[in-house]
Protein backbone atom coordinates (compact mmCIF):
# COMPACT_ATOMS: atom_id res chain seq x y z
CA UNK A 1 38.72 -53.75 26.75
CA UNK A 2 38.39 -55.56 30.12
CA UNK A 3 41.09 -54.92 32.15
CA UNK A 4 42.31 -58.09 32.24
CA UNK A 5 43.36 -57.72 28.59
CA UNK A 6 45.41 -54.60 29.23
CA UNK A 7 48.97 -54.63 29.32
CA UNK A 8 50.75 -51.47 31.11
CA UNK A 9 54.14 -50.35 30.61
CA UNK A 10 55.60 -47.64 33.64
CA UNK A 11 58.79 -45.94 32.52
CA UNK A 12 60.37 -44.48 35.32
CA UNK A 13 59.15 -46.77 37.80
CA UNK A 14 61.79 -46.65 39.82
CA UNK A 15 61.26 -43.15 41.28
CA UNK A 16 59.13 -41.95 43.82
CA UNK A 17 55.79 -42.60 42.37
CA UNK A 18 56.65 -45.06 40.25
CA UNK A 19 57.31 -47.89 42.77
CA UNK A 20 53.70 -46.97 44.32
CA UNK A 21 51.91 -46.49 40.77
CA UNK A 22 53.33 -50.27 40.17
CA UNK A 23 52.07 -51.59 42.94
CA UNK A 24 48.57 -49.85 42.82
CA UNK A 25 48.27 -51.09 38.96
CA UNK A 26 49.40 -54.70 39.90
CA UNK A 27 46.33 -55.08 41.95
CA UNK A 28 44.15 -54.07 39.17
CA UNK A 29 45.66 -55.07 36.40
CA UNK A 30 47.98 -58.07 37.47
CA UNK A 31 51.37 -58.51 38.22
CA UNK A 32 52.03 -60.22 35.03
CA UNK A 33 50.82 -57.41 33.10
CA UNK A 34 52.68 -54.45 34.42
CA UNK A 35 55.75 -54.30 32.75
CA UNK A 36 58.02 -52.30 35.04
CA UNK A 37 61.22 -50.24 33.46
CA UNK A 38 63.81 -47.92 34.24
CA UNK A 39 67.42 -47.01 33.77
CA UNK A 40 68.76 -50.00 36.14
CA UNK A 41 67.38 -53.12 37.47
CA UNK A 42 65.70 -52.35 40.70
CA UNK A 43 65.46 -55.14 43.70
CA UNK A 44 61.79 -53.31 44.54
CA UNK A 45 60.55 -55.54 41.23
CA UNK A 46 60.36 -58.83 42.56
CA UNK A 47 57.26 -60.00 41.27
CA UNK A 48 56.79 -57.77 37.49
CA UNK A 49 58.05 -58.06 34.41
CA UNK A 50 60.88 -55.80 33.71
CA UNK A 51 62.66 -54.13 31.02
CA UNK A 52 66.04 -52.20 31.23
CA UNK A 53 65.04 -48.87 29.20
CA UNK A 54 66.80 -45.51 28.78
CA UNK A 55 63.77 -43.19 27.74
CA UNK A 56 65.62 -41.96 24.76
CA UNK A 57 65.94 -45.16 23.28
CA UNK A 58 62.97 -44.95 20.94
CA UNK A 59 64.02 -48.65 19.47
CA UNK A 60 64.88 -49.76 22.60
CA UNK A 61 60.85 -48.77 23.65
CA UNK A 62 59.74 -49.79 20.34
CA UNK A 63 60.84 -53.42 20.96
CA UNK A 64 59.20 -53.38 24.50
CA UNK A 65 55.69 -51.93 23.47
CA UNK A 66 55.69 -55.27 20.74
CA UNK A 67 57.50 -57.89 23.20
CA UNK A 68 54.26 -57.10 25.94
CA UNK A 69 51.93 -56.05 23.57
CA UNK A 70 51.53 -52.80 25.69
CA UNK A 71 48.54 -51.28 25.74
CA UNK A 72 49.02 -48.02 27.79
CA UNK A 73 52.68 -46.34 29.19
CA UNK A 74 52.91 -43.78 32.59
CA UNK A 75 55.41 -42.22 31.14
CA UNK A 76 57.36 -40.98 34.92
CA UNK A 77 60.94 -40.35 33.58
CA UNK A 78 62.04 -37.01 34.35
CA UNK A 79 64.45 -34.79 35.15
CA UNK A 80 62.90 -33.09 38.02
CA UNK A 81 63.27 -29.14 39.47
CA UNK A 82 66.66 -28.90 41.48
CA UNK A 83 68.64 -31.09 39.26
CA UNK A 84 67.73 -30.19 36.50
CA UNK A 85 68.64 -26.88 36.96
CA UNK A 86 72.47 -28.09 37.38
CA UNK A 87 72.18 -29.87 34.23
CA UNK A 88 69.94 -27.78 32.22
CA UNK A 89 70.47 -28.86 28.56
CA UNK A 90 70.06 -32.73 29.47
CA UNK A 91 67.27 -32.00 31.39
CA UNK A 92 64.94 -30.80 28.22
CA UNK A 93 66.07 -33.77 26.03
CA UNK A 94 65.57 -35.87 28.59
CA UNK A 95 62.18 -34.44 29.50
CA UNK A 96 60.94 -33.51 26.01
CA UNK A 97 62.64 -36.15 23.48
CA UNK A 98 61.20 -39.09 25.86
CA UNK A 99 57.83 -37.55 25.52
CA UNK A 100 57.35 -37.29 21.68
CA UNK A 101 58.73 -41.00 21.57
CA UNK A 102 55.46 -42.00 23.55
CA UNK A 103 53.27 -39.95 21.83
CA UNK A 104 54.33 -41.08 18.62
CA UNK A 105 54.02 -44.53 19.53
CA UNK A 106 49.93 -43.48 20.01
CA UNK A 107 49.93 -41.46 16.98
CA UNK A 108 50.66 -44.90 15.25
CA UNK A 109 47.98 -46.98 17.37
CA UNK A 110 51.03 -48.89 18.93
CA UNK A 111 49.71 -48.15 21.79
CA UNK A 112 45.86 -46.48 23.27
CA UNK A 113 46.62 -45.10 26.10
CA UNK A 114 48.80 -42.19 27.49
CA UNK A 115 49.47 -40.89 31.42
CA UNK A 116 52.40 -37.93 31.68
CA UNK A 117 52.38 -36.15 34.66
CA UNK A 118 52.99 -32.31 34.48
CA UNK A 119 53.56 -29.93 37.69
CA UNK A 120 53.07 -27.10 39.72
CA UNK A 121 56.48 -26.04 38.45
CA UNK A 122 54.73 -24.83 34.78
CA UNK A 123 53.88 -21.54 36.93
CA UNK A 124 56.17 -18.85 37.92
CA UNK A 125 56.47 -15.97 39.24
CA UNK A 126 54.09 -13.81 37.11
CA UNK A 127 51.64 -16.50 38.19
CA UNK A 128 48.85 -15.99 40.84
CA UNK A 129 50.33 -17.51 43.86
CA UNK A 130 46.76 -18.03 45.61
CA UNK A 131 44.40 -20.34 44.96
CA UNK A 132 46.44 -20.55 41.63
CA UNK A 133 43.39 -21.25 38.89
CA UNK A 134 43.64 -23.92 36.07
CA UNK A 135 43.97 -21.14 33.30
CA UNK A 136 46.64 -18.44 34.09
CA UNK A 137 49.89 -16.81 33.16
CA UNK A 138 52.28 -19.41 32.92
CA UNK A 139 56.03 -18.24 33.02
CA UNK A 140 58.08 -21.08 34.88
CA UNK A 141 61.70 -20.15 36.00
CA UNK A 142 63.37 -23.65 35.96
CA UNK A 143 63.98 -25.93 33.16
CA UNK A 144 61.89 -28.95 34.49
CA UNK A 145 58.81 -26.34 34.87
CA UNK A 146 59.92 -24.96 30.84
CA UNK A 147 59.77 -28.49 29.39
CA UNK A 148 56.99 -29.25 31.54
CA UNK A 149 54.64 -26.57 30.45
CA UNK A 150 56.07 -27.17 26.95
CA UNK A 151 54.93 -30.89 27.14
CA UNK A 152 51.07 -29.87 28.47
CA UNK A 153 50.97 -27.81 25.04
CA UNK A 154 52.15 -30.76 23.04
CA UNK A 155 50.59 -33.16 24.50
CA UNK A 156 46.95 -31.05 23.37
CA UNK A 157 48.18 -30.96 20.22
CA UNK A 158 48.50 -34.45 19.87
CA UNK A 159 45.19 -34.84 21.18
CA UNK A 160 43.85 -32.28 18.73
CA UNK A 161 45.46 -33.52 15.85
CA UNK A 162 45.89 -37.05 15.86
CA UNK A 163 43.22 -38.46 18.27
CA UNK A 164 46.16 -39.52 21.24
CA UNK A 165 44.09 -40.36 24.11
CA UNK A 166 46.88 -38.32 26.46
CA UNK A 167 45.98 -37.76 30.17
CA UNK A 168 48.11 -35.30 32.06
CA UNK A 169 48.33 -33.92 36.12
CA UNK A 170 50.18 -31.33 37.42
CA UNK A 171 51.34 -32.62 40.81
CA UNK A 172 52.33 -30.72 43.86
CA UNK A 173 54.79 -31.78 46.22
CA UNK A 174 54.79 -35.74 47.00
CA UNK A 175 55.02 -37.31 50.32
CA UNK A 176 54.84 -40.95 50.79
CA UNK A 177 57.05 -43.34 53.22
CA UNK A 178 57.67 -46.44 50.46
CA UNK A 179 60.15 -44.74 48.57
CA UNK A 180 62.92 -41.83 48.63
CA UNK A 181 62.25 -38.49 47.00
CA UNK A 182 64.29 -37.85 43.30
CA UNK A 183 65.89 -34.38 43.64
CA UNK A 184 62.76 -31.76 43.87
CA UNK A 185 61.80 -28.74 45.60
CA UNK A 186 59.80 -29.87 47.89
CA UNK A 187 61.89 -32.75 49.19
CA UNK A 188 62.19 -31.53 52.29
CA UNK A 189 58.30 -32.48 53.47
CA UNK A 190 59.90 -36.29 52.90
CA UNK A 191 63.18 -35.77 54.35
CA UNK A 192 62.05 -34.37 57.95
CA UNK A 193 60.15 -36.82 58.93
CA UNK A 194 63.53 -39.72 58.44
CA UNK A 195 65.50 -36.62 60.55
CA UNK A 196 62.88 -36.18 63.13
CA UNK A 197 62.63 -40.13 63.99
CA UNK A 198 66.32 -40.92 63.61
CA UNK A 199 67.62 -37.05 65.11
CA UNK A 200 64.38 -35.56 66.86
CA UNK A 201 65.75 -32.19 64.49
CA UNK A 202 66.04 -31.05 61.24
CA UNK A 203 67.67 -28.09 59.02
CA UNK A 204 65.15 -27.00 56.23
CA UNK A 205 66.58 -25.76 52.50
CA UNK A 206 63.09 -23.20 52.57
CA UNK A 207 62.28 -20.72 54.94
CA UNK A 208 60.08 -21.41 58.10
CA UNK A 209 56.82 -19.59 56.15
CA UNK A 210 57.59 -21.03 52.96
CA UNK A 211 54.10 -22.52 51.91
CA UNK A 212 53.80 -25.04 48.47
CA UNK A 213 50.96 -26.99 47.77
CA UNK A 214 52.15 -31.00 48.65
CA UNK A 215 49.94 -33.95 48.41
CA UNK A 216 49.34 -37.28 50.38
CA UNK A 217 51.27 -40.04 47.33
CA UNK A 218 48.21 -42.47 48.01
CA UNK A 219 46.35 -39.58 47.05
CA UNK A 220 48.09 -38.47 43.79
CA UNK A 221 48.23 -41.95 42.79
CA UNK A 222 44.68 -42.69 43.42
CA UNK A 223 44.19 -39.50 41.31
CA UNK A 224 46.46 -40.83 38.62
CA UNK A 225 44.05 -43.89 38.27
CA UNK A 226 41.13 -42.48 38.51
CA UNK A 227 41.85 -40.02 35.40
CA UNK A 228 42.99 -42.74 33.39
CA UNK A 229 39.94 -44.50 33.93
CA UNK A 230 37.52 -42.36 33.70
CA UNK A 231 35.25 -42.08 30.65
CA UNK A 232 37.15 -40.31 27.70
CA UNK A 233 34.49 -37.82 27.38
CA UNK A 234 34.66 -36.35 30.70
CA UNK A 235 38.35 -35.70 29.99
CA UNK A 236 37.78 -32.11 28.83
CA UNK A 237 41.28 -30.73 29.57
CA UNK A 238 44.22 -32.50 27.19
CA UNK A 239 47.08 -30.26 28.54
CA UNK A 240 47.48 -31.05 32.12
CA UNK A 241 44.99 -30.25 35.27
CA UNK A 242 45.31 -28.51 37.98
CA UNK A 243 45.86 -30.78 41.58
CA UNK A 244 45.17 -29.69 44.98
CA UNK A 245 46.07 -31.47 48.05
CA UNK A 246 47.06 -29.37 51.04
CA UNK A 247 49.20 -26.42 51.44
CA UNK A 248 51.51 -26.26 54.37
CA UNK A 249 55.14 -24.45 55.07
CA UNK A 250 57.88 -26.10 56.80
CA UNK A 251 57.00 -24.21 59.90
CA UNK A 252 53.52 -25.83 59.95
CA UNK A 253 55.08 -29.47 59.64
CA UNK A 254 56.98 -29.19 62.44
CA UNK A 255 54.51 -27.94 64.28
CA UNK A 256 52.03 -31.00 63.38
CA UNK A 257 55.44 -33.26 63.95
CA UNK A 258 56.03 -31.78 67.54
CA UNK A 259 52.73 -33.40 68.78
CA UNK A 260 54.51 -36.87 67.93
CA UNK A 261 57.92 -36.20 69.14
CA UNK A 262 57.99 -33.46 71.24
CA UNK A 263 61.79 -33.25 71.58
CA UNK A 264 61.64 -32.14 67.81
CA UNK A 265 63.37 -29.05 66.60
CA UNK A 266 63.42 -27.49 63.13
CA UNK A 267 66.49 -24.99 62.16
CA UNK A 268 66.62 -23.04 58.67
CA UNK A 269 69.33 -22.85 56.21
CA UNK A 270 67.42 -22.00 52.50
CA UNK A 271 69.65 -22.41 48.93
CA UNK A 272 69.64 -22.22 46.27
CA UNK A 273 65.99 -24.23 45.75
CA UNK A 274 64.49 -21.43 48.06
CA UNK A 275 64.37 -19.32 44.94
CA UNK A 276 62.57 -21.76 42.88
CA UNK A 277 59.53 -22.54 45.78
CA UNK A 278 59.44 -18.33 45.58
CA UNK A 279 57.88 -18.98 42.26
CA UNK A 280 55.40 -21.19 42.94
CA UNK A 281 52.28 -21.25 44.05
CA UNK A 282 51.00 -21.41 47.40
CA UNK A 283 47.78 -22.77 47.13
CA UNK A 284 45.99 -24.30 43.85
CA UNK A 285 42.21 -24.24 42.35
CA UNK A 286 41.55 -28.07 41.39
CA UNK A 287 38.22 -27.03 40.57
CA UNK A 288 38.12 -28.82 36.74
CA UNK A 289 39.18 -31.67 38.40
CA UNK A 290 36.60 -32.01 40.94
CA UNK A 291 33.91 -30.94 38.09
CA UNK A 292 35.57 -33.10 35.42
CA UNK A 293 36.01 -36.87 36.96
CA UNK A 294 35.40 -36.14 40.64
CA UNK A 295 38.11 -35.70 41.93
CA UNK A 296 38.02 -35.59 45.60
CA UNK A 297 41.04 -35.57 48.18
CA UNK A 298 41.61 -37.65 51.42
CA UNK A 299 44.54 -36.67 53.43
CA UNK A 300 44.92 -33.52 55.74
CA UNK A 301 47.88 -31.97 57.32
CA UNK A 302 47.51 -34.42 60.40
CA UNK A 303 46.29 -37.10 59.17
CA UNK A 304 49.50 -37.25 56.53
CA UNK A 305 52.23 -36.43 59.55
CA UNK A 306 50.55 -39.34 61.55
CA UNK A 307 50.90 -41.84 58.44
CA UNK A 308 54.08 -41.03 57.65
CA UNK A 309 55.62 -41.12 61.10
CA UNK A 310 53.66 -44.58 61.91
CA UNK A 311 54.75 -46.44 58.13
CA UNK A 312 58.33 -45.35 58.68
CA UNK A 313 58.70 -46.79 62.09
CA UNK A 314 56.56 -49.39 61.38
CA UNK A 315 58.57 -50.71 58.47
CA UNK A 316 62.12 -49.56 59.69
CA UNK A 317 62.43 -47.65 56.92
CA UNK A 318 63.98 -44.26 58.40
CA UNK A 319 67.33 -43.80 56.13
């Protein structure tokens, strides 16, 4: 199929990287054939279709995938770490029931085409926190990282039994300036940079040596294309891979964000979301990645703190 005969449906774009991934899939696709949904109408959709959709709603998605004659869904909606861990029961039917309904919409060649994005928070603990490989124990501590690793699993077996052409990340922490974070762990490497321009200082929920693996969101969305368009054969891995950006603490942030403003000052107050960045990892092996559909990333430490503090000022977008 060419692409301009493909018809995209994004449920969840509303959220952090669903507002980008529209965007980026507009310019390849065209506007008219990215049909954006979410819970609410959203004034960012000026120019796309879109569809009020609650995820559970398998009718409701049904009638959507026939209206556009959808051809492939990014299937965003989630319940992410922190909140879901004050609403844990919601968060796995939210996070699982959503799921099967786009699965088994490709299971019945409704549709051809599957991205769901899985997470660093399928490891825990138990897990190697260094360099964290592709294939490891997997014991995740928070209901978002339980539904997520049980999704990777499913999503295989789909792919084993009934041919779904599923294709899966698991994301570190996202940073970008075009939209506002949706209740994660690693929040905080979004929120310091509004404090910093609008208060020159910032109180972090981690501690100052705290390292997680985070990621540029051009980057993770340029990854997200480029697995979904890569040949189906070099798509060896049908549960999720493993993606590696940069790993930095909140201590190293500030640092890089002191050589911009140096009136900056960082202050540390961790909850309760302290305890689940203990259980991840601090670094991650994308090596399958690279190997499998060259995968290759762009943005350093430096580079990302420049980009960030330039787009927000630029575009007056510091909340």
């Amino acid at each position: 199929m060419s692409n301009t005969q493909e018809k995209v449906l994004i449920i969840g774009a509303g959220g952090q990287i669903g507002v980008e991934l529209t965007e980026n899939l507009s310019k390849i696709y065209g506007e008219n054939n990215v049909v954006a949904s979410d819970l609410r109408k959203s004034d960012v959709f000026k120019v796309n279709p879109f569809e009020v959709l609650d995820a559970l709603n398998k009718d409701a998605l049904f009638s959507i995938v026939k209206k556009h004659n959808i051809t492939q869904i990014y299937h965003l909606a989630a319940m992410l770490s922190a909140t879901g861990e004050q609403n844990p029961m919601f968060a796995w039917k939210l996070n699982m029931e959503s799921l099967f309904h786009v699965l088994d919409l490709a299971k019945e060649k409704h549709i051809k085409q599957i991205y769901w994005p899985s997470s660093i928070a399928v490891f825990g603990p138990t897990t190697p926190q260094e360099n964290t490989p592709q294939f490891t124990v997997m014991e995740p501590s928070t209901i978002y990282g339980i539904s997520k690793q049980a999704g990777e699993r499913w999503c295989e077996w789909y792919f084993k039994k009934h041919g779904v052409d599923v294709r899966s990340l698991r994301y570190p922490g996202l940073i970008g300036w075009k939209s506002a974070p949706g209740g994660g762990t690693t929040d905080y490497a979004v929120h310091i940079f509004h404090e910093a321009l609008k208060n020159s200082k910032y109180e972090s929920f981690l501690s100052e040596n705290t390292a997680l693996p985070m990621m540029h969101m051009e980057d993770a969305i340029r990854a997200t294309i480029e697995i979904m368009h890569a040949p189906s054969e070099n798509i060896k891995l049908r549960g999720s891979y493993n993606l590696s950006g940069i790993s930095f603490s909140p201590k190293d942030i500030a640092t890089e964000i002191k050589k911009h403003i140096p009136n900056f000052s960082i202050s540390y107050k961790p909850d309760f979301r302290q305890a689940i960045a203990d259980s991840w990892p601090k670094s991650i092996d994308d090596s399958f990645a690279q190997k499998d559909w060259g995968w290759k990333v762009k943005y350093d430490l430096p580079k990302l703190v420049e980009n960030m503090l330039v787009n927000l000022k630029e575009h007056n977008l510091v909340k």
